[in-house]
N, C-alpha and C. Protein backbone atom coordinates (compact mmCIF):
# COMPACT_ATOMS: atom_id res chain seq x y z
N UNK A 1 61.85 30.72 215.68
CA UNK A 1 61.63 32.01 215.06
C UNK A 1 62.91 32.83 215.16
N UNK A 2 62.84 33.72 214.07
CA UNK A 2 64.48 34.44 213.97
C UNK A 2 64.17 35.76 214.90
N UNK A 3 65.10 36.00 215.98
CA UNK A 3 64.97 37.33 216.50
C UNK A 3 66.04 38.37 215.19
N UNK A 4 64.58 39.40 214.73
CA UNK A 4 65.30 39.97 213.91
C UNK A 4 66.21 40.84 214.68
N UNK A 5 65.93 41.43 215.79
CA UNK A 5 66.86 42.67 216.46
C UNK A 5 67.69 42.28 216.70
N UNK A 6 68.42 41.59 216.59
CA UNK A 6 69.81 40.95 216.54
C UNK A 6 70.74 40.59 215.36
N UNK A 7 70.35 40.66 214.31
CA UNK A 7 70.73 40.23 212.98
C UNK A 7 70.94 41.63 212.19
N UNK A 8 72.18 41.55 212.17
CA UNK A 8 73.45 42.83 211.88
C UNK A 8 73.11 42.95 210.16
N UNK A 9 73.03 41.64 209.21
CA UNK A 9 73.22 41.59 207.87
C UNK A 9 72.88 40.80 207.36
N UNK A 10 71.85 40.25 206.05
CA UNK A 10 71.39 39.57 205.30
C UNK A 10 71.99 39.68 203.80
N UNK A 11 72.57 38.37 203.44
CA UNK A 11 72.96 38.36 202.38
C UNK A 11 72.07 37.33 201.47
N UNK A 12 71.16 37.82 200.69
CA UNK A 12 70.70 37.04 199.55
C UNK A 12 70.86 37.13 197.77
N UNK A 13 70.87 35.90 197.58
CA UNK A 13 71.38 35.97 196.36
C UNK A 13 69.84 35.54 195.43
N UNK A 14 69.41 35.67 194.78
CA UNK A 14 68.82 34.71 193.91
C UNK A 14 69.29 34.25 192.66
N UNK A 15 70.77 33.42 192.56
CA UNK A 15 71.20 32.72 191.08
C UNK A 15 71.13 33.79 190.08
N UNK A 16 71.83 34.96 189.96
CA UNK A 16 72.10 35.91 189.23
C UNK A 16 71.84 37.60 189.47
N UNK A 17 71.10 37.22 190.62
CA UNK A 17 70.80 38.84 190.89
C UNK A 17 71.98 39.86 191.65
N UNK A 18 72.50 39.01 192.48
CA UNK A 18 73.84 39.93 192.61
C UNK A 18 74.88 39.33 192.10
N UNK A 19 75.42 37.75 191.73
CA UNK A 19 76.38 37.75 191.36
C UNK A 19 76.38 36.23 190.33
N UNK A 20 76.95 36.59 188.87
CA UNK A 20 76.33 36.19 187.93
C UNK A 20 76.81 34.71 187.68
N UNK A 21 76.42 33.40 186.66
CA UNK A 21 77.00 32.81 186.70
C UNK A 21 78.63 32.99 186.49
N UNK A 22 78.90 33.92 185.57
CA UNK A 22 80.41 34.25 185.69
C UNK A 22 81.55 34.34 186.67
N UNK A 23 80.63 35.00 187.78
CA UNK A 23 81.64 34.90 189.33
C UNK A 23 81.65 33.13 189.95
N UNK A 24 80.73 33.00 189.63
CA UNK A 24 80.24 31.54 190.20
C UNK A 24 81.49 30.45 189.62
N UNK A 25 81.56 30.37 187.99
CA UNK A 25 82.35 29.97 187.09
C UNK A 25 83.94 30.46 188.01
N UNK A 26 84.29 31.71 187.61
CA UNK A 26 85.82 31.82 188.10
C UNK A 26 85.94 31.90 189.34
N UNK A 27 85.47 31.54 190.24
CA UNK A 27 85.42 31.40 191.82
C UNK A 27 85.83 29.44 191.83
N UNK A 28 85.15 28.92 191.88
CA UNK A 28 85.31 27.45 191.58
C UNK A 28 86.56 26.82 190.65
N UNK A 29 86.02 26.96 189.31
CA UNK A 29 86.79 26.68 188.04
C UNK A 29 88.09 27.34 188.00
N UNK A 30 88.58 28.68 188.44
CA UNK A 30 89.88 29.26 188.42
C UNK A 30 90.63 29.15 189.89
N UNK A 31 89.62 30.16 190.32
CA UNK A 31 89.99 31.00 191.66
C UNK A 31 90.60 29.64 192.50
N UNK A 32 89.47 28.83 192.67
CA UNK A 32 89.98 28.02 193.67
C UNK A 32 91.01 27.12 193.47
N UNK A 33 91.27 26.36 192.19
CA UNK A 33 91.65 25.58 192.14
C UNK A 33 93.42 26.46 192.05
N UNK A 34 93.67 27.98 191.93
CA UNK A 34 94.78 28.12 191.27
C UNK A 34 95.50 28.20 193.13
N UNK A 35 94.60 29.15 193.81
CA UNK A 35 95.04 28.84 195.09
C UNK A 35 95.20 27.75 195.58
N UNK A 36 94.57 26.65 195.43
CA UNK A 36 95.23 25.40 196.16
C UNK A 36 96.21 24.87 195.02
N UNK A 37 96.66 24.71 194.10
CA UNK A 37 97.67 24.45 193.81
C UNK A 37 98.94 25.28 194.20
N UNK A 38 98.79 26.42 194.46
CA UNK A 38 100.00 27.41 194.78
C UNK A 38 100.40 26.40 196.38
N UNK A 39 98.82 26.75 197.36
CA UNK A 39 99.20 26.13 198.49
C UNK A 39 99.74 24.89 198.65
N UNK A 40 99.56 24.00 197.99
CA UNK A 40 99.70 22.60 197.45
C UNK A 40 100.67 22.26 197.21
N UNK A 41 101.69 23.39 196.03
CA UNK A 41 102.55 23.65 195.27
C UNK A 41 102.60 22.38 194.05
N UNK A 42 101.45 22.57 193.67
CA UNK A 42 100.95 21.25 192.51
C UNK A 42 101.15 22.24 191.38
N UNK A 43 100.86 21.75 189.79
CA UNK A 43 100.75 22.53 188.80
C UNK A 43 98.79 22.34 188.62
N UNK A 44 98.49 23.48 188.16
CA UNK A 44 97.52 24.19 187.79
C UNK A 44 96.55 23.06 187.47
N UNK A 45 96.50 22.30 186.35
CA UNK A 45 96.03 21.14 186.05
C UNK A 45 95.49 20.25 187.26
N UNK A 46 96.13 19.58 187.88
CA UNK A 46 96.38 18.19 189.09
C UNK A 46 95.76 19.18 189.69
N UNK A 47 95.49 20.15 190.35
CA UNK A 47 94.99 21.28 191.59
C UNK A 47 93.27 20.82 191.20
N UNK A 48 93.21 21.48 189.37
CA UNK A 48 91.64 21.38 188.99
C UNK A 48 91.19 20.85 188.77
N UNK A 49 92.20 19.25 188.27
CA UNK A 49 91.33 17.60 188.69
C UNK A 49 91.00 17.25 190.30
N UNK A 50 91.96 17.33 190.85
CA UNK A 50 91.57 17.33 192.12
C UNK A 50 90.19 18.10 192.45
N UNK A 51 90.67 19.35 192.70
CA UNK A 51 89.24 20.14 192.96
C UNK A 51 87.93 19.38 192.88
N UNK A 52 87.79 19.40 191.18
CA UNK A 52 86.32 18.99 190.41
C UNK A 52 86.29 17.70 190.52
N UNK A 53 87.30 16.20 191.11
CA UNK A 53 86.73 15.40 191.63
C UNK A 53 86.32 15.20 192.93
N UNK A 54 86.55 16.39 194.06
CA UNK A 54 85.87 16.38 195.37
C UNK A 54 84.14 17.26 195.02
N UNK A 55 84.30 17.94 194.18
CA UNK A 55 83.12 18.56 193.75
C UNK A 55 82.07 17.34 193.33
N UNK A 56 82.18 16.99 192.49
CA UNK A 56 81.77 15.70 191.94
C UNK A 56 80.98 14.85 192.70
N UNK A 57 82.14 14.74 193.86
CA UNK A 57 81.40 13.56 194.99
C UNK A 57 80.76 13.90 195.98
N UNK A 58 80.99 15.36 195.73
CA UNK A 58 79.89 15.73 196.98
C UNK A 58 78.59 16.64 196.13
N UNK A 59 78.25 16.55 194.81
CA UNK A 59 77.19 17.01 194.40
C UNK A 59 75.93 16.18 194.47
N UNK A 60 74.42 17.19 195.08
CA UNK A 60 73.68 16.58 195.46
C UNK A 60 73.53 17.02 197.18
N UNK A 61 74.60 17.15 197.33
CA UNK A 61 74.56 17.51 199.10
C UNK A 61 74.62 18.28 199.46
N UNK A 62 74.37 18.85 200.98
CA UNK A 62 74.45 20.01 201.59
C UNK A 62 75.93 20.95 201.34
N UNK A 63 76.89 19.81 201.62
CA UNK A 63 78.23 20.05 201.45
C UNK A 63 78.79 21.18 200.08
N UNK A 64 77.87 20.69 198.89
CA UNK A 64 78.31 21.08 197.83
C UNK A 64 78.50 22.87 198.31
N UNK A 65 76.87 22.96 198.61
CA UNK A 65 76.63 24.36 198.77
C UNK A 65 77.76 25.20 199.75
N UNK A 66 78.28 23.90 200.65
CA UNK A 66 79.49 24.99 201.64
C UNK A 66 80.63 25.29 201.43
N UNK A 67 81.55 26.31 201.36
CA UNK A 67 82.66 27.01 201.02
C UNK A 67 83.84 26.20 201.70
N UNK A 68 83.22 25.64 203.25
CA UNK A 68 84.16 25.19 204.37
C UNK A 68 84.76 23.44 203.94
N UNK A 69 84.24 22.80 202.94
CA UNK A 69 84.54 21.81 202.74
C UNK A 69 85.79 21.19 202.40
């Protein structure tokens, strides 16, 4: 059981109610892939094949859903 008196902040989403497919889209599809190519120092392209083939292989799984992957 969750002790609520301890729990500072709840963040829920329900798939559009706070943040739309659009953020979802340029978070993944842009955002991420432009930062790891900078970090990378890859071009833009090779960053967002890369990316969307680790996406790929981990869809279906818990993983997909985590940021930390």
């Amino acid at each position: 059981m969750v002790d609520w008196n301890h729990i500072e902040s709840i963040f829920l989403d329900l798939d559009g109610t706070l943040l739309d497919l659009r953020f979802d889209n340029y978070f993944w599809v842009e955002f991420i892939p432009e930062h790891y190519a900078q970090h990378n120092q890859l071009v833009p392209e090779k960053a967002r094949a890369e990316i969307l083939a680790r996406m790929r292989a981990l869809r279906g799984t818990l993983d997909w859903y985590c940021t930390d992957f």
